[in-house]
N, C-alpha and C. Protein backbone atom coordinates (compact mmCIF):
# COMPACT_ATOMS: atom_id res chain seq x y z
N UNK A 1 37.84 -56.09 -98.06
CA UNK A 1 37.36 -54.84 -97.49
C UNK A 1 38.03 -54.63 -96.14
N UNK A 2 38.52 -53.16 -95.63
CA UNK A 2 38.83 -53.20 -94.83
C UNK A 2 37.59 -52.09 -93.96
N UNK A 3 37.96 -52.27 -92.46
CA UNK A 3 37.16 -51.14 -91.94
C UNK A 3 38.15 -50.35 -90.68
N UNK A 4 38.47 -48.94 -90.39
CA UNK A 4 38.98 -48.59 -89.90
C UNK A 4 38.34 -47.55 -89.09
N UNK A 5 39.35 -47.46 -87.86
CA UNK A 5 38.61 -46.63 -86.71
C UNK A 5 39.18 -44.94 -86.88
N UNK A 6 38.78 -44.03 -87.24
CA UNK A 6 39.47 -42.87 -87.66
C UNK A 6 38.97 -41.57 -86.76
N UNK A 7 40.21 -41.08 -86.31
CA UNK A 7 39.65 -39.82 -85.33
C UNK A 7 39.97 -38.88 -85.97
N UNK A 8 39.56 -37.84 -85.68
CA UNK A 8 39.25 -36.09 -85.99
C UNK A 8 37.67 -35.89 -86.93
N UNK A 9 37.40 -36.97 -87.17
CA UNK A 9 36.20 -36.53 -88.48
C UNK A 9 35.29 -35.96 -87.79
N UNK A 10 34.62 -35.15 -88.87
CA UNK A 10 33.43 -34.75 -87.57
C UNK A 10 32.14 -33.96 -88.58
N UNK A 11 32.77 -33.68 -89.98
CA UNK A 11 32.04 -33.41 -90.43
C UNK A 11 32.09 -33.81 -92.50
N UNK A 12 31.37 -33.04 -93.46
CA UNK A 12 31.55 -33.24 -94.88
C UNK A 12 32.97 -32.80 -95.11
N UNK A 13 33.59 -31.97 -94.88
CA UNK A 13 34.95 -32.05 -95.47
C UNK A 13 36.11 -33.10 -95.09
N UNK A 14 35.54 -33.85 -93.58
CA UNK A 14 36.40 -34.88 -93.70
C UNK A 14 36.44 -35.91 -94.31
N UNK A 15 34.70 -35.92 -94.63
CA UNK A 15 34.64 -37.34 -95.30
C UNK A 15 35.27 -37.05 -96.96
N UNK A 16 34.97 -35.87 -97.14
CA UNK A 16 36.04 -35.97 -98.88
C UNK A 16 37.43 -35.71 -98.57
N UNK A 17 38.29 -35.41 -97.46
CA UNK A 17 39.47 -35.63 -97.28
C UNK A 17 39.89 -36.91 -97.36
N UNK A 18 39.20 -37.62 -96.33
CA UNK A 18 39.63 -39.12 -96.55
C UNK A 18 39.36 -40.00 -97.43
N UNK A 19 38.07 -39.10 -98.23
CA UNK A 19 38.28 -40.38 -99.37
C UNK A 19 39.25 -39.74 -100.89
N UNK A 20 39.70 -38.51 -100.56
CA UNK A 20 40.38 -38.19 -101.56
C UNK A 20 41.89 -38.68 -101.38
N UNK A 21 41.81 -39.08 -100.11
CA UNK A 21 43.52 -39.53 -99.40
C UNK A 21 43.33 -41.05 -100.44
N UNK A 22 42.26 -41.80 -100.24
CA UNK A 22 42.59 -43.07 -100.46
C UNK A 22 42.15 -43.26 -101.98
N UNK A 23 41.27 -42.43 -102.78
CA UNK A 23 41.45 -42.63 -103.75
C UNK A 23 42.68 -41.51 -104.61
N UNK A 24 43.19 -41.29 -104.02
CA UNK A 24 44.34 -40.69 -104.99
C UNK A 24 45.46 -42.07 -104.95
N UNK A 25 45.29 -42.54 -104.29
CA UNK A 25 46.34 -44.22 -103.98
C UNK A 25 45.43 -45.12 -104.86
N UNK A 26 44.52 -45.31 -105.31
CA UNK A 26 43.99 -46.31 -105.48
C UNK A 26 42.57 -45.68 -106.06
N UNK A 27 42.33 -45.09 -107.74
CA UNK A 27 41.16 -44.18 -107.88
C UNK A 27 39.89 -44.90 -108.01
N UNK A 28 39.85 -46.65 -108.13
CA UNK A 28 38.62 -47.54 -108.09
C UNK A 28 38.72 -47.72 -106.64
N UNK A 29 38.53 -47.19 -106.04
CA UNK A 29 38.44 -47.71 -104.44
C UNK A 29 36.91 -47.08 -103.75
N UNK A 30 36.37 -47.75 -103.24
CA UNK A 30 35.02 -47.53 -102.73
C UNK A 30 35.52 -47.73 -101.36
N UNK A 31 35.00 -46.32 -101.35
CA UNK A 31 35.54 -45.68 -99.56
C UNK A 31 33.71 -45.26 -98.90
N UNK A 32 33.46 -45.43 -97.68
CA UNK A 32 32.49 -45.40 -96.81
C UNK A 32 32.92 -44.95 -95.68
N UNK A 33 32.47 -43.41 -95.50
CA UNK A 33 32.65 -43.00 -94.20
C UNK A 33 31.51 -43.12 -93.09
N UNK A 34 31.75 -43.76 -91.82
CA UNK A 34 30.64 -43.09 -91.11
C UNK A 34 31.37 -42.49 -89.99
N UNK A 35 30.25 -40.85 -90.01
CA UNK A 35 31.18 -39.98 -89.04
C UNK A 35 30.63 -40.62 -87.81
N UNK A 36 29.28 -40.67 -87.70
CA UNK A 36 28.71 -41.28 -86.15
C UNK A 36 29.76 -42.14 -85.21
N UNK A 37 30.22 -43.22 -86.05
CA UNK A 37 30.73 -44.57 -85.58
C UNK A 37 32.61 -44.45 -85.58
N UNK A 38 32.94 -43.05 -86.36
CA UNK A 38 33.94 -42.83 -86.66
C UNK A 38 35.06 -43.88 -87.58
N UNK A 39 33.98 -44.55 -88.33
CA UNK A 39 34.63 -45.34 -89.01
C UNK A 39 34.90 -45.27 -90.66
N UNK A 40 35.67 -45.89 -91.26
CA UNK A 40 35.86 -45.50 -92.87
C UNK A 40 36.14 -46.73 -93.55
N UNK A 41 35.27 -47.77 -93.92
CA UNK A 41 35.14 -48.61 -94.56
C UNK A 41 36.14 -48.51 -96.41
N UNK A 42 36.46 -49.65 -96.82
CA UNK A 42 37.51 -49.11 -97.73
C UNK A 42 37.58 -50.95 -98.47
N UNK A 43 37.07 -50.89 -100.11
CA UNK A 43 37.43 -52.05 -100.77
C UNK A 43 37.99 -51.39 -101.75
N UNK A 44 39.55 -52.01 -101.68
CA UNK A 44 40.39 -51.88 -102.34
C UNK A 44 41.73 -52.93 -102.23
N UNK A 45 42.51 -53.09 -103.82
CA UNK A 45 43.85 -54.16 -103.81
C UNK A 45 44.62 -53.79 -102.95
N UNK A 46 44.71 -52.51 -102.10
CA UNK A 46 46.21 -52.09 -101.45
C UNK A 46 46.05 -52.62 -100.26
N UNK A 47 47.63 -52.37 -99.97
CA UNK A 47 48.04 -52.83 -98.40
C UNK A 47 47.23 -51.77 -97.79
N UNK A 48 46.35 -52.92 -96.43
CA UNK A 48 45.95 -52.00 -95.21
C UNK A 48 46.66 -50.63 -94.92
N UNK A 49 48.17 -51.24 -94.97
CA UNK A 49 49.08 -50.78 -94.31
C UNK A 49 49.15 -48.84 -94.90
N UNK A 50 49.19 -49.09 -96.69
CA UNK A 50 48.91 -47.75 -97.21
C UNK A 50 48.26 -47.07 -97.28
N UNK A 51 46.94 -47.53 -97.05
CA UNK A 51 45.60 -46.73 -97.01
C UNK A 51 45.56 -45.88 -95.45
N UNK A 52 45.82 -46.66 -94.55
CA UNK A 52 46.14 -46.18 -93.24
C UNK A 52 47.00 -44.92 -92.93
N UNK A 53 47.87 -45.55 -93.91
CA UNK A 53 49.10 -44.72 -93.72
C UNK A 53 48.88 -43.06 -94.47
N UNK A 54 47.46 -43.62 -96.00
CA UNK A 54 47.23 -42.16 -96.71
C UNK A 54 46.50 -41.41 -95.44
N UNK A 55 45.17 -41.97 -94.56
CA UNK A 55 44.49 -41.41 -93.82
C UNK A 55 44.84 -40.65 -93.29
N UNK A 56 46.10 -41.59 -92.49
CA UNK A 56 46.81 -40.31 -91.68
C UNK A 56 47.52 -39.05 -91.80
N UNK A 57 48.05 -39.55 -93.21
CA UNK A 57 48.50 -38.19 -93.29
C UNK A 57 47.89 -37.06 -93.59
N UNK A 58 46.63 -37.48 -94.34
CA UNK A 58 45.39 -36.48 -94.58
C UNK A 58 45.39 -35.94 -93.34
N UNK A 59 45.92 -36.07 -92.14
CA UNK A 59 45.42 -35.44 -90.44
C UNK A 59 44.30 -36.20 -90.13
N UNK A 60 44.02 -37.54 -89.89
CA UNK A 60 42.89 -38.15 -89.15
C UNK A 60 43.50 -39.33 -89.07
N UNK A 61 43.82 -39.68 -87.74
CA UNK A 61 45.06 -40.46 -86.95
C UNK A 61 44.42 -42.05 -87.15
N UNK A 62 44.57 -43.07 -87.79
CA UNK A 62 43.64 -44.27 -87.69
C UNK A 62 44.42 -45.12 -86.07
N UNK A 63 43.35 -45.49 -85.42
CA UNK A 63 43.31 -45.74 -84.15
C UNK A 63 43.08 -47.10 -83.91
N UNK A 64 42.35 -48.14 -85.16
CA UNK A 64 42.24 -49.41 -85.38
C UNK A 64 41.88 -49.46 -86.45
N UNK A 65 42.54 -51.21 -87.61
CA UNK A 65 42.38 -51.60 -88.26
C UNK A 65 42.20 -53.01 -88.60
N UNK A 66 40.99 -53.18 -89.93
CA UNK A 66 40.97 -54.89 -89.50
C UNK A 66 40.55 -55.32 -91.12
């Protein structure tokens, strides 16, 4: 599982942006947004590195990952 720090979210359409970013990479992937904490929890086989990389391009800049 990873958990990541994600800016711009702020409301329901971000949270199905970002989880449509990461399940279009990966469609068994259990994605968890919380807008409060600005974070987006994510269990899935892929590299950190791609999921990060889908976020961002969705437009919501990931700021930390772990």
């Amino acid at each position: 599982m990873y958990e990541l720090q994600v800016e711009n979210m702020s409301c329901g359409h971000c949270v199905g942006a970002v989880t449509k970013a990461v399940q279009a990479l990966d469609p068994g992937a259990a994605v968890k947004v919380d807008l409060g904490a600005k974070s987006v929890r994510v269990e899935s086989t892929l590299e950190l590195a791609r999921i990060s990389a889908a976020i961002a391009e969705a437009g919501y800049p990931v700021t930390a990952a772990r």
